[in-house]
C-alpha atoms as a PDB file:
ATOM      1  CA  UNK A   1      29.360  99.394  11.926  1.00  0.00           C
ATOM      2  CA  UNK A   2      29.312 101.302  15.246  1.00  0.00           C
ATOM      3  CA  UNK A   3      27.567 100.674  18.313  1.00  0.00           C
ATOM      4  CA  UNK A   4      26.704 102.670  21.363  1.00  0.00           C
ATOM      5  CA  UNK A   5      26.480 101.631  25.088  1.00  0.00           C
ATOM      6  CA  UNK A   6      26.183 103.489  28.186  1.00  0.00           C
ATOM      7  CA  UNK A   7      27.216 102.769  31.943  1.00  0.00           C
ATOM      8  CA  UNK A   8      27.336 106.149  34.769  1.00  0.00           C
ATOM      9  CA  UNK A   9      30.201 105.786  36.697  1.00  0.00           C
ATOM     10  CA  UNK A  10      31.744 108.318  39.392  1.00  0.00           C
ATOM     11  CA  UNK A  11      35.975 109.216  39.214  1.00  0.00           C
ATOM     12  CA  UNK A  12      38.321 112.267  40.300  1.00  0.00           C
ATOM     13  CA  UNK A  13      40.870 113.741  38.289  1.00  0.00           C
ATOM     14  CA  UNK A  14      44.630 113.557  40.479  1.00  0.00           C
ATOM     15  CA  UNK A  15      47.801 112.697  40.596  1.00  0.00           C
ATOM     16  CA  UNK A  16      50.248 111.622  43.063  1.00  0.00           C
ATOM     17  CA  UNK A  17      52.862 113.059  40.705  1.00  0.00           C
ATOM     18  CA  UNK A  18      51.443 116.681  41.969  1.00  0.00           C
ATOM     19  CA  UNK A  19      51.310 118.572  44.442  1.00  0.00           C
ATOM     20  CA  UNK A  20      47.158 119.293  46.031  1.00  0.00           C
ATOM     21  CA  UNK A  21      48.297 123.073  44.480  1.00  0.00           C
ATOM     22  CA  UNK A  22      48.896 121.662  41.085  1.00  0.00           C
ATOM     23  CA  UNK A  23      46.159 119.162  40.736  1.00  0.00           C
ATOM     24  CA  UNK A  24      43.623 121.946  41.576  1.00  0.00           C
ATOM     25  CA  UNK A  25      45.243 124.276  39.309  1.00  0.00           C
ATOM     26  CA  UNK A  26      45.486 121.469  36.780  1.00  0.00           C
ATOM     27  CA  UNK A  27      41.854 119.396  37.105  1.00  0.00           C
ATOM     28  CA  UNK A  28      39.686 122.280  39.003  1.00  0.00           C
ATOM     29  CA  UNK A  29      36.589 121.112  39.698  1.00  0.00           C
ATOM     30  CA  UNK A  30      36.922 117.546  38.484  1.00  0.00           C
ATOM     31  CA  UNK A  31      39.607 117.207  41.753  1.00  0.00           C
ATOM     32  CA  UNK A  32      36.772 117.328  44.054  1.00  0.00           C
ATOM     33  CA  UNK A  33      37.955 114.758  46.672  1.00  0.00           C
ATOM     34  CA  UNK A  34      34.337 113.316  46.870  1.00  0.00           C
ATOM     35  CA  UNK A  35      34.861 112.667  43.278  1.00  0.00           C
ATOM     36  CA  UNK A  36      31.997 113.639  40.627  1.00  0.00           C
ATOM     37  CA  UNK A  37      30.288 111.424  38.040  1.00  0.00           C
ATOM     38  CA  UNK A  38      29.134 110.738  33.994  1.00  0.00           C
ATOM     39  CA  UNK A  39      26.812 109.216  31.962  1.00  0.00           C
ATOM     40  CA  UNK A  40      29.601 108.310  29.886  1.00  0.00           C
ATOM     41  CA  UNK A  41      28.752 106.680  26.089  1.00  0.00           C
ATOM     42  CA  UNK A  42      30.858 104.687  24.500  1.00  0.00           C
ATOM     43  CA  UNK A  43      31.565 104.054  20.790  1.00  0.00           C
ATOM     44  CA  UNK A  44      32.255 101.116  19.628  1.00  0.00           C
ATOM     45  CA  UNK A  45      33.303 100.400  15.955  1.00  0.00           C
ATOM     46  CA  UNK A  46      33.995  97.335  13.583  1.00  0.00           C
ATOM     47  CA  UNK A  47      34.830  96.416  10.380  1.00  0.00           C
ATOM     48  CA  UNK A  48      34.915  93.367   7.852  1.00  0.00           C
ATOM     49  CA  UNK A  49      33.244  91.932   5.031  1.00  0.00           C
ATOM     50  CA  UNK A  50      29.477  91.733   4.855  1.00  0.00           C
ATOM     51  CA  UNK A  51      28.590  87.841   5.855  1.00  0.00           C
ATOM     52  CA  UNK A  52      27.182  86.275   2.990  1.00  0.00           C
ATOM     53  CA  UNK A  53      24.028  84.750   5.106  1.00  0.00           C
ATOM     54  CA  UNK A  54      23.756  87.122   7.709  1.00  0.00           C
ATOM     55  CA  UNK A  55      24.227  90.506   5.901  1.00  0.00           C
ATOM     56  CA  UNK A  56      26.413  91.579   9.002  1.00  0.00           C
ATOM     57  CA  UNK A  57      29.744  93.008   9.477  1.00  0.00           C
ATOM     58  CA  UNK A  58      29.933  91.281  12.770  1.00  0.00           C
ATOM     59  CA  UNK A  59      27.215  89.321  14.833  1.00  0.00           C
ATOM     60  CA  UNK A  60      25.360  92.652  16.495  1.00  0.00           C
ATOM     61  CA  UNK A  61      24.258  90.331  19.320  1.00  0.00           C
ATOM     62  CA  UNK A  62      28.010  88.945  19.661  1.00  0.00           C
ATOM     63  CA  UNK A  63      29.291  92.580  20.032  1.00  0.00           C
ATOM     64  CA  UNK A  64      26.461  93.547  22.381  1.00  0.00           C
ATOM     65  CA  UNK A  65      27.444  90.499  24.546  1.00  0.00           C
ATOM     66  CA  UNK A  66      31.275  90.841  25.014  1.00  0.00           C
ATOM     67  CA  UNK A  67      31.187  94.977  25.174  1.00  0.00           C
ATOM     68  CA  UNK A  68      28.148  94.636  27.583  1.00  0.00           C
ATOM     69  CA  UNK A  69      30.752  91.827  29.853  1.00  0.00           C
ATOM     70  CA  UNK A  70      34.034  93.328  29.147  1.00  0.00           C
ATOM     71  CA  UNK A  71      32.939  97.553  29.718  1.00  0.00           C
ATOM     72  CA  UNK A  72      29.498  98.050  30.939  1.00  0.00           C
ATOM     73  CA  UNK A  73      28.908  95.651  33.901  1.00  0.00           C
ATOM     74  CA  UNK A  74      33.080  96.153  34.921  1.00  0.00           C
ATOM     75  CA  UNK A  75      32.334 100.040  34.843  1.00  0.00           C
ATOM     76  CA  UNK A  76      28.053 100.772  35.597  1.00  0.00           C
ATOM     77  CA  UNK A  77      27.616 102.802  38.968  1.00  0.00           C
ATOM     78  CA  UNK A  78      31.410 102.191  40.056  1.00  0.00           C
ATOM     79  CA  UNK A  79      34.274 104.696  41.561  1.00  0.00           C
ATOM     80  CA  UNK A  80      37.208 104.235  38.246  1.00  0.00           C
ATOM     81  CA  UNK A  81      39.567 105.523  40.989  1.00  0.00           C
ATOM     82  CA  UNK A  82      38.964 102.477  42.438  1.00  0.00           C
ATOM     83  CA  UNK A  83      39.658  99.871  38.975  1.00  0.00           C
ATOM     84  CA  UNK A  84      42.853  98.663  39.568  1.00  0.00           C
ATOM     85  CA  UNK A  85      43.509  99.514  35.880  1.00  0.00           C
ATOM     86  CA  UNK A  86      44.400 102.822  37.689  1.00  0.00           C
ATOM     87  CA  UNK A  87      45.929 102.211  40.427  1.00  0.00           C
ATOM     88  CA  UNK A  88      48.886 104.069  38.773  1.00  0.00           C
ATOM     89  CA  UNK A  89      47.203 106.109  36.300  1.00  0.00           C
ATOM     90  CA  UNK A  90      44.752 109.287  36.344  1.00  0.00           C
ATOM     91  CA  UNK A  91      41.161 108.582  35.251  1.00  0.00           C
ATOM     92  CA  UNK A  92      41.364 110.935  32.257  1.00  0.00           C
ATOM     93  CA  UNK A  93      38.921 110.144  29.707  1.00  0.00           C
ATOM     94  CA  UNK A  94      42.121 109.794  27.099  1.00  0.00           C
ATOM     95  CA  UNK A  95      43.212 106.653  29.846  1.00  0.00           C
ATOM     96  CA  UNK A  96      39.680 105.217  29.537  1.00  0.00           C
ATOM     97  CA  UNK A  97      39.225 105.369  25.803  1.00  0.00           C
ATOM     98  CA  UNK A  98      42.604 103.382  25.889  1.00  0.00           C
ATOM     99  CA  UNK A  99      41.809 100.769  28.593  1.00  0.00           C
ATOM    100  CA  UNK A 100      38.104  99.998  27.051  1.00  0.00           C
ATOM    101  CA  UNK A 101      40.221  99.390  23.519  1.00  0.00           C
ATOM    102  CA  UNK A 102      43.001  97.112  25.344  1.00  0.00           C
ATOM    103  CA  UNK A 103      39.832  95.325  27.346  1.00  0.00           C
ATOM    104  CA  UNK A 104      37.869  94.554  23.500  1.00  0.00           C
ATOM    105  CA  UNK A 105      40.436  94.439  20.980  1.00  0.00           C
ATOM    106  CA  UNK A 106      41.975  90.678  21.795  1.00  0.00           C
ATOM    107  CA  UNK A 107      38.056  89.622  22.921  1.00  0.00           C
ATOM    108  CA  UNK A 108      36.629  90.597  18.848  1.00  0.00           C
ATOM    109  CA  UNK A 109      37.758  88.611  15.599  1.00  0.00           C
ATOM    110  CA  UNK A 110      41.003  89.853  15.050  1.00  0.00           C
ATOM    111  CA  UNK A 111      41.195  93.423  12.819  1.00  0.00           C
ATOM    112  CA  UNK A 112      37.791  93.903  13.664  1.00  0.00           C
ATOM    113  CA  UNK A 113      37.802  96.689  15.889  1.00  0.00           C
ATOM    114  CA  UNK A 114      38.530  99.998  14.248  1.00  0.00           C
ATOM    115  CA  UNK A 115      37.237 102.429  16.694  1.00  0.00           C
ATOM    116  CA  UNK A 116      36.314 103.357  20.552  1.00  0.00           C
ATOM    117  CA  UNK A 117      34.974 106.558  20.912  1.00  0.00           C
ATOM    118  CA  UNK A 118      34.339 107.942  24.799  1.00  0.00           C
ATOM    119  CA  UNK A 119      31.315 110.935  25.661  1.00  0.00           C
ATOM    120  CA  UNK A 120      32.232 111.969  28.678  1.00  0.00           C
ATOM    121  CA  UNK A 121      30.093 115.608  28.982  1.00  0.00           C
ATOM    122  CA  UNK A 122      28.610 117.019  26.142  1.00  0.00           C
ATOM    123  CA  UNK A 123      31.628 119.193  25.198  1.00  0.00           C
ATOM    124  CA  UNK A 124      34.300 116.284  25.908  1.00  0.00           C
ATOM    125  CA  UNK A 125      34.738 113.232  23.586  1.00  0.00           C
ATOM    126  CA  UNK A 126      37.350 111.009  23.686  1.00  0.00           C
ATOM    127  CA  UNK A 127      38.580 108.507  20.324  1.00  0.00           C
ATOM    128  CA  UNK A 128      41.247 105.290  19.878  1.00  0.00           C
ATOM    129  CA  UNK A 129      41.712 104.066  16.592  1.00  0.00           C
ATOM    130  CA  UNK A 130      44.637 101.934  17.647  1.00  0.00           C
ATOM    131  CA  UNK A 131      46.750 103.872  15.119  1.00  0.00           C
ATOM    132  CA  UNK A 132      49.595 104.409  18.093  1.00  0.00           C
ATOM    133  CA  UNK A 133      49.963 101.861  20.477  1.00  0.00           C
ATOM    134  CA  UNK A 134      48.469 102.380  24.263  1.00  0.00           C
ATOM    135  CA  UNK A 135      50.893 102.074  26.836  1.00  0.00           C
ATOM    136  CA  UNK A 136      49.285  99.412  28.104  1.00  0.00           C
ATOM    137  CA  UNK A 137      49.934  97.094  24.702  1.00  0.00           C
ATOM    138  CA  UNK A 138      53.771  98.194  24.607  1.00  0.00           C
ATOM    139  CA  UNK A 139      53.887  96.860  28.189  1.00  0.00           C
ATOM    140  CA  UNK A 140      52.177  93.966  27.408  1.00  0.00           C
ATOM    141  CA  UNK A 141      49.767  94.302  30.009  1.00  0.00           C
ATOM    142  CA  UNK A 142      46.937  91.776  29.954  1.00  0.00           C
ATOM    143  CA  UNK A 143      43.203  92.405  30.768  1.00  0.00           C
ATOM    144  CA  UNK A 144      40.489  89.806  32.001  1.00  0.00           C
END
């Protein structure tokens, strides 16, 4: 089963680790020191048995609940520059299709979550399957 949400949030693409050169060469437009913004949707997908009395994979109001917590109200009409998630990292959408599956995957029954899928614009999409682990998980980095 997959669900979408959506939240608009605002972010710049840069990196300490070049120089103002490089990042322009490297992000263009999306270095903009005043930052630019998204309607970003997320994809959000889960798998298990089919519940014998509820005919669900998962509890669609459950899932609504803990993504709408954990992703939309942390990330609706905010700067990501400013999430201390990355402090040390660039908001690419590959870094946010990784945090938003390190934020869910230890808040759903475990080996539920198969999928987060990130629309950024309408030519980028981003997609986690948790097939390689995010550097976040191999540092053991926590998320509340």
């Amino acid at each position: 089963m997959t669900r979408r949400y959506r939240f608009c949030a605002a972010h710049r693409l840069h990196t300490d680790q070049l120089s103002a050169e490089e990042n322009w060469a490297t992000f263009g437009k999306c270095n903009n020191p005043n930052g630019h913004g998204h309607n970003y949707v997320v994809f959000v997908s889960v798998k298990g048995d089919i519940d014998p009395v509820t005919h669900q994979v998962l509890d669609v109001s459950r899932l609504d609940a803990v993504v709408e917590r954990i992703v939309v109200q942390r990330f609706d009409h905010q700067d990501l520059n400013l999430d201390p998630e990355f402090a040390t990292q660039t908001t690419t959408g590959e870094n946010l299709v990784l945090l938003i599956w390190d934020l869910l995957v230890d808040k759903l029954p475990a080996g539920r979550l198969v999928k987060v899928g990130v629309i950024e614009t309408r030519d980028n999409y981003f997609e986690y399957s948790g097939s390689v682990e995010s550097k976040r998980r191999e540092e053991g980095v926590r998320h509340g």
